[in-house]
Structure formats: C-alpha cells, structure tokens
PDB file of N, CA and C in Angstrom:
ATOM      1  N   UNK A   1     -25.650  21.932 -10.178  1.00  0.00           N
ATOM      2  CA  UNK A   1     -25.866  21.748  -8.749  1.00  0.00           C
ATOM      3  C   UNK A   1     -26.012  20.275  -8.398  1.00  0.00           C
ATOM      4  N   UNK A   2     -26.712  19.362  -9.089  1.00  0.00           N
ATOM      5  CA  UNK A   2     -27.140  18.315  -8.831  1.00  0.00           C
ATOM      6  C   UNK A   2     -25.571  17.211  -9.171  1.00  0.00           C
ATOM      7  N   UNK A   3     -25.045  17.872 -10.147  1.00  0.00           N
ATOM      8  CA  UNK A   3     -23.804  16.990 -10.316  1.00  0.00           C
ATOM      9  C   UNK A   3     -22.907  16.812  -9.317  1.00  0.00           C
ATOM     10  N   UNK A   4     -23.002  18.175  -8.771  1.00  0.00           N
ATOM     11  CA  UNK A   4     -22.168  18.246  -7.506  1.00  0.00           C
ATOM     12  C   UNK A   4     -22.537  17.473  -6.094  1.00  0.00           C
ATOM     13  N   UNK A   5     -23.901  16.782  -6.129  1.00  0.00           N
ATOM     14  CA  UNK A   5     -24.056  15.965  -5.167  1.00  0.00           C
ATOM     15  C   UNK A   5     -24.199  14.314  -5.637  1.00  0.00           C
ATOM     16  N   UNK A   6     -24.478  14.273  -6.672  1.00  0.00           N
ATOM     17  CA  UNK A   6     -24.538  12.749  -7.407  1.00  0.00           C
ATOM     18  C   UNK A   6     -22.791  12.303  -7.895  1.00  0.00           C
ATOM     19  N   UNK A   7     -22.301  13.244  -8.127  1.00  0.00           N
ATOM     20  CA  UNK A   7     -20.984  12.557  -8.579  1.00  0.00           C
ATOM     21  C   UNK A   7     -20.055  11.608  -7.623  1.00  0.00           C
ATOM     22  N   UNK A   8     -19.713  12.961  -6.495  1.00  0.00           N
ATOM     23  CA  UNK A   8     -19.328  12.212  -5.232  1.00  0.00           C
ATOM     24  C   UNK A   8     -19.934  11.279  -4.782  1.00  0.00           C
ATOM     25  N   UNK A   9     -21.343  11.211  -4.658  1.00  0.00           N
ATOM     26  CA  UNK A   9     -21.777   9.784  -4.208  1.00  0.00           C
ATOM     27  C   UNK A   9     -21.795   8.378  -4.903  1.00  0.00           C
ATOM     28  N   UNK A  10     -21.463   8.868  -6.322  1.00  0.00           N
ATOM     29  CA  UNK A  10     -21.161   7.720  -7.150  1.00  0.00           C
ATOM     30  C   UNK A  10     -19.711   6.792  -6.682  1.00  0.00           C
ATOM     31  N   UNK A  11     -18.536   7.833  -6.096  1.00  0.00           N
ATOM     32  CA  UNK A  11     -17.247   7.438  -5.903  1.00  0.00           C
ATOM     33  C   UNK A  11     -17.784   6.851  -4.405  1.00  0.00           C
ATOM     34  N   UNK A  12     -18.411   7.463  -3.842  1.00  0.00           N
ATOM     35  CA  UNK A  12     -18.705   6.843  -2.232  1.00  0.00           C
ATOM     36  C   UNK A  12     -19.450   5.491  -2.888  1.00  0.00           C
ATOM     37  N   UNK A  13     -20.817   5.266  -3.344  1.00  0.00           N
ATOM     38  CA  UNK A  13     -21.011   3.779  -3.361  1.00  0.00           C
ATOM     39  C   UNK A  13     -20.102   3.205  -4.351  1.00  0.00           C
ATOM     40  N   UNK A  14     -19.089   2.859  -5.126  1.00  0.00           N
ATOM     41  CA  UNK A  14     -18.349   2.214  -5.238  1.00  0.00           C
ATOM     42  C   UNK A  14     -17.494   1.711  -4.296  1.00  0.00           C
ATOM     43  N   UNK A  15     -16.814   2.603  -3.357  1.00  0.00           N
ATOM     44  CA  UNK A  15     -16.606   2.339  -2.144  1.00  0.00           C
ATOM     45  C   UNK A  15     -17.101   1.437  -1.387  1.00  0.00           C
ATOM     46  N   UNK A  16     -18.327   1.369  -0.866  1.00  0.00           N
ATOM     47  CA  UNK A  16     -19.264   0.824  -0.387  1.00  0.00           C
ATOM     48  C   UNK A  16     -19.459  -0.672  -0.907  1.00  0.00           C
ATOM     49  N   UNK A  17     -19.689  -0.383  -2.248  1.00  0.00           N
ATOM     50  CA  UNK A  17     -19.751  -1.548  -3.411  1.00  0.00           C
ATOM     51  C   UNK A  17     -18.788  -2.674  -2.707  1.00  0.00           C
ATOM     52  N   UNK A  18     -17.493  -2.150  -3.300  1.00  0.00           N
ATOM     53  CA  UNK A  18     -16.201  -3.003  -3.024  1.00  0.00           C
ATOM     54  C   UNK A  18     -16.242  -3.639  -1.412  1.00  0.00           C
ATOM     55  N   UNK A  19     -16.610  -2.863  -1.179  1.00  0.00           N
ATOM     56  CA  UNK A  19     -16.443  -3.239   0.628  1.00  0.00           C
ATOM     57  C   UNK A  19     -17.495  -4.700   0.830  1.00  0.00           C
ATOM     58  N   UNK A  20     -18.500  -4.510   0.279  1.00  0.00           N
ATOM     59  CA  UNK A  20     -19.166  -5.514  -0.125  1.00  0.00           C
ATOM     60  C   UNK A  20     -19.403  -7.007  -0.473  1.00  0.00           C
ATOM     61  N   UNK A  21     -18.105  -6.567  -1.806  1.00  0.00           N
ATOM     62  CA  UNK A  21     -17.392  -8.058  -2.487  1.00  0.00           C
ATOM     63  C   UNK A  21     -18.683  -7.680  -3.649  1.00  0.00           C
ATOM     64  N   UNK A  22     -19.142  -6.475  -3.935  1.00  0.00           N
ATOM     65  CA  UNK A  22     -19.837  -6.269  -5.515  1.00  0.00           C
ATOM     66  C   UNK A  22     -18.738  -5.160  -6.252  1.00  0.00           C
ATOM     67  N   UNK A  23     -19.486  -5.049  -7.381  1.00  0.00           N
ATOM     68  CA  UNK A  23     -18.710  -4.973  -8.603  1.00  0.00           C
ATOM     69  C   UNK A  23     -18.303  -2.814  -8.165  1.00  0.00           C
ATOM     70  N   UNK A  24     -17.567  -2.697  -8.162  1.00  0.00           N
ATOM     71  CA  UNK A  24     -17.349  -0.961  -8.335  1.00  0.00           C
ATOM     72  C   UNK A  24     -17.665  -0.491  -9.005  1.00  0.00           C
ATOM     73  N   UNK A  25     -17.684  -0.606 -10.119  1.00  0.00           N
ATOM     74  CA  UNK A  25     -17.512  -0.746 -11.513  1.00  0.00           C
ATOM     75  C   UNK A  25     -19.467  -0.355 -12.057  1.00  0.00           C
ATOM     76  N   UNK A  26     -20.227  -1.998 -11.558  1.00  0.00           N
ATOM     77  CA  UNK A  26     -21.446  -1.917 -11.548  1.00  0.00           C
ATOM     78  C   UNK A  26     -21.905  -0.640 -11.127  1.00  0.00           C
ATOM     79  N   UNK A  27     -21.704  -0.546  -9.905  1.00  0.00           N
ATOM     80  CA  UNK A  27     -22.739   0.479  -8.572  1.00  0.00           C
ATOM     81  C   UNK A  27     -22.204   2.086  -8.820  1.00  0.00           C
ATOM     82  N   UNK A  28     -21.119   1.898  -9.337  1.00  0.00           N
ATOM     83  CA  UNK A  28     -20.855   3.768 -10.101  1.00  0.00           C
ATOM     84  C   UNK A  28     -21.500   3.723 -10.994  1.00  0.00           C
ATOM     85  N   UNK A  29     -21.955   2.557 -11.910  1.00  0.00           N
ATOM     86  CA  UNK A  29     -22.775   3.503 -13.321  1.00  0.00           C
ATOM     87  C   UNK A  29     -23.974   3.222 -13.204  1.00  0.00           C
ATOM     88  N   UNK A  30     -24.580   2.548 -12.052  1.00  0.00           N
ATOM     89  CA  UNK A  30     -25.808   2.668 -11.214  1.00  0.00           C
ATOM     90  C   UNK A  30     -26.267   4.067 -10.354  1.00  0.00           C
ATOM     91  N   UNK A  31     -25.290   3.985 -10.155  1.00  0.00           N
ATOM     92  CA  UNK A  31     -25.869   5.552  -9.370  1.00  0.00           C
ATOM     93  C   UNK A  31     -25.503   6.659  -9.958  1.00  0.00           C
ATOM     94  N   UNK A  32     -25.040   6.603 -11.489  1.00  0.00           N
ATOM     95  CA  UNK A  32     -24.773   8.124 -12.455  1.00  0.00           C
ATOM     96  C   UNK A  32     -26.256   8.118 -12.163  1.00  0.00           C
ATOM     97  N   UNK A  33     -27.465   6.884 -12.301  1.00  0.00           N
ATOM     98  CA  UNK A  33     -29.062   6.694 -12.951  1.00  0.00           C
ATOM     99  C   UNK A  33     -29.788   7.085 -12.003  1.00  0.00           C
ATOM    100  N   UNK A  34     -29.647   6.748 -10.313  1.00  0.00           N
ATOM    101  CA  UNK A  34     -30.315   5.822  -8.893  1.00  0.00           C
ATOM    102  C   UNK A  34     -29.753   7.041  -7.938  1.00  0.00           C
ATOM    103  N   UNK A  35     -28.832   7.813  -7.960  1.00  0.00           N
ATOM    104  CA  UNK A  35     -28.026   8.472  -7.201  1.00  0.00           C
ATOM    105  C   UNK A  35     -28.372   8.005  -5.633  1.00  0.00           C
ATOM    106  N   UNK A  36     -29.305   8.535  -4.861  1.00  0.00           N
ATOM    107  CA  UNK A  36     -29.361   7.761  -3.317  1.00  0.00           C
ATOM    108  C   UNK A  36     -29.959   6.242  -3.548  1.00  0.00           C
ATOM    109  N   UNK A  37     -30.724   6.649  -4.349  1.00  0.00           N
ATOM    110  CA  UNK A  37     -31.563   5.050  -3.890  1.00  0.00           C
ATOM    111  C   UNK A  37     -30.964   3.934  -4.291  1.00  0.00           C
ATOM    112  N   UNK A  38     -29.462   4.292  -5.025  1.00  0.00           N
ATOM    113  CA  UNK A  38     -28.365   3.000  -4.954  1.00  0.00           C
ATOM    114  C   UNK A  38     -27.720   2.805  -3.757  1.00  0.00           C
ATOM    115  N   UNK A  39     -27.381   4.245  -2.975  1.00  0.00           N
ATOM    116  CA  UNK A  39     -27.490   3.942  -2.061  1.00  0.00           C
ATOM    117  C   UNK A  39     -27.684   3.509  -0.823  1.00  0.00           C
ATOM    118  N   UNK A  40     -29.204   4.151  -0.651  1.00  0.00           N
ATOM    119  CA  UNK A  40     -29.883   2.713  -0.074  1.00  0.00           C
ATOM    120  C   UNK A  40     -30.034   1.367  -0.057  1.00  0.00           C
ATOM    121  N   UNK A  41     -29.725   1.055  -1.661  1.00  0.00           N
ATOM    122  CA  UNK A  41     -29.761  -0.419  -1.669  1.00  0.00           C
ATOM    123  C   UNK A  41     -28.625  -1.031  -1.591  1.00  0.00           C
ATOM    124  N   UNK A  42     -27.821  -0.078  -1.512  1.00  0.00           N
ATOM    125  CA  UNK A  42     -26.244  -0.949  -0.773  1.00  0.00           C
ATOM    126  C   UNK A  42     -26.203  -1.085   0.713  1.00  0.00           C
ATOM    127  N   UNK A  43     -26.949   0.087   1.431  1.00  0.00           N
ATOM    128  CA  UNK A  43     -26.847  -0.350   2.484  1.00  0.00           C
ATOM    129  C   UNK A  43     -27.884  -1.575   2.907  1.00  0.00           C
ATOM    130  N   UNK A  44     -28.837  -1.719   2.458  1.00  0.00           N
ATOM    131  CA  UNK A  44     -29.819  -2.938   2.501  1.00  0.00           C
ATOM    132  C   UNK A  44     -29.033  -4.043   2.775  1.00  0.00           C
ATOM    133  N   UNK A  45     -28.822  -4.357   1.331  1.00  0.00           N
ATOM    134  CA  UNK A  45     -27.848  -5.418   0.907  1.00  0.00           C
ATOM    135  C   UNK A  45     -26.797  -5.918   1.982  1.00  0.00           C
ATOM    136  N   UNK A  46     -27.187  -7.494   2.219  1.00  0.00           N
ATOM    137  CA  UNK A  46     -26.150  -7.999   3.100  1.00  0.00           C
ATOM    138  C   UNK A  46     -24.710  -8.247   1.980  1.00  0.00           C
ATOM    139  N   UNK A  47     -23.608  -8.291   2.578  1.00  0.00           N
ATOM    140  CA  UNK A  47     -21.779  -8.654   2.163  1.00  0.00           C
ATOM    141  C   UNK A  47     -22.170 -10.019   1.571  1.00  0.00           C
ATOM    142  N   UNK A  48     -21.640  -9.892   0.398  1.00  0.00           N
ATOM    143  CA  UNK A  48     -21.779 -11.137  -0.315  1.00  0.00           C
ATOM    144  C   UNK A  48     -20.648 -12.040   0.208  1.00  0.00           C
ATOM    145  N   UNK A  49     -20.738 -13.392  -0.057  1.00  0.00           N
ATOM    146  CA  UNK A  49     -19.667 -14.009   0.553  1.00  0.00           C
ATOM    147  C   UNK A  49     -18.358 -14.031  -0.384  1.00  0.00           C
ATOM    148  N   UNK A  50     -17.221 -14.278  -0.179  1.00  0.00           N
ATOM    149  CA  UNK A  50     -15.648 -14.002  -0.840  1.00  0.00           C
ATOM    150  C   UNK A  50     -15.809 -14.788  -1.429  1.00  0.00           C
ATOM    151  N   UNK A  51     -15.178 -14.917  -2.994  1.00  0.00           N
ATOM    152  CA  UNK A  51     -15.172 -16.243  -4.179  1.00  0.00           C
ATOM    153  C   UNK A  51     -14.034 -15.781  -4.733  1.00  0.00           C
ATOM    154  N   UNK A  52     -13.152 -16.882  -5.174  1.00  0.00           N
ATOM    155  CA  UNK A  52     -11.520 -16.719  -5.970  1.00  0.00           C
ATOM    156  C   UNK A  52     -11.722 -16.175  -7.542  1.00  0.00           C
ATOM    157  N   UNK A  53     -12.835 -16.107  -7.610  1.00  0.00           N
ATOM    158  CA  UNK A  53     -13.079 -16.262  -9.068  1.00  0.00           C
ATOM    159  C   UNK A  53     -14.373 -16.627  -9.802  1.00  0.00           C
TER     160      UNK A  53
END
C-alpha cells in the first residue's frame, strides 16, 4: 500500500528536483527514505541559480 504512494512521489520530486536546477538523481533516492517530507523540502527550497558546469 505504502509503495503505491511513495513510489510515484519519488518520480514527482525528481521532477520538481530538476525544475529546480538540483540533482534528480539525489531527491529520488531521498524520498525512497523522506517520502513527503522531501517533499516539503523541495517546495521550501528556493531555484538554485543555472551553472555550465
């Protein structure tokens, strides 16, 4: 039951993540652990600024 609401939200804050300019990558295997409350802290979180590299 619980997978079925943490999984999808893992693909949603990566989403979120990216939109960001943070890692996708990071914030999906953060929230396999955090499930909302990564979420929350993405929405907290101000947009990092754009870097080439």
């Amino acid at each position: 039951m619980i997978v079925n609401i943490f999984f999808p939200l893992t693909l949603i804050n990566a989403g979120i993540a990216q939109g960001k300019n943070r890692s996708g990558l990071n914030w999906f295997l953060a929230s396999l652990f955090l499930g909302p409350i990564a979420t929350l802290l993405l929405v907290i979180f101000e947009k990092l600024p754009y870097s080439d590299g």
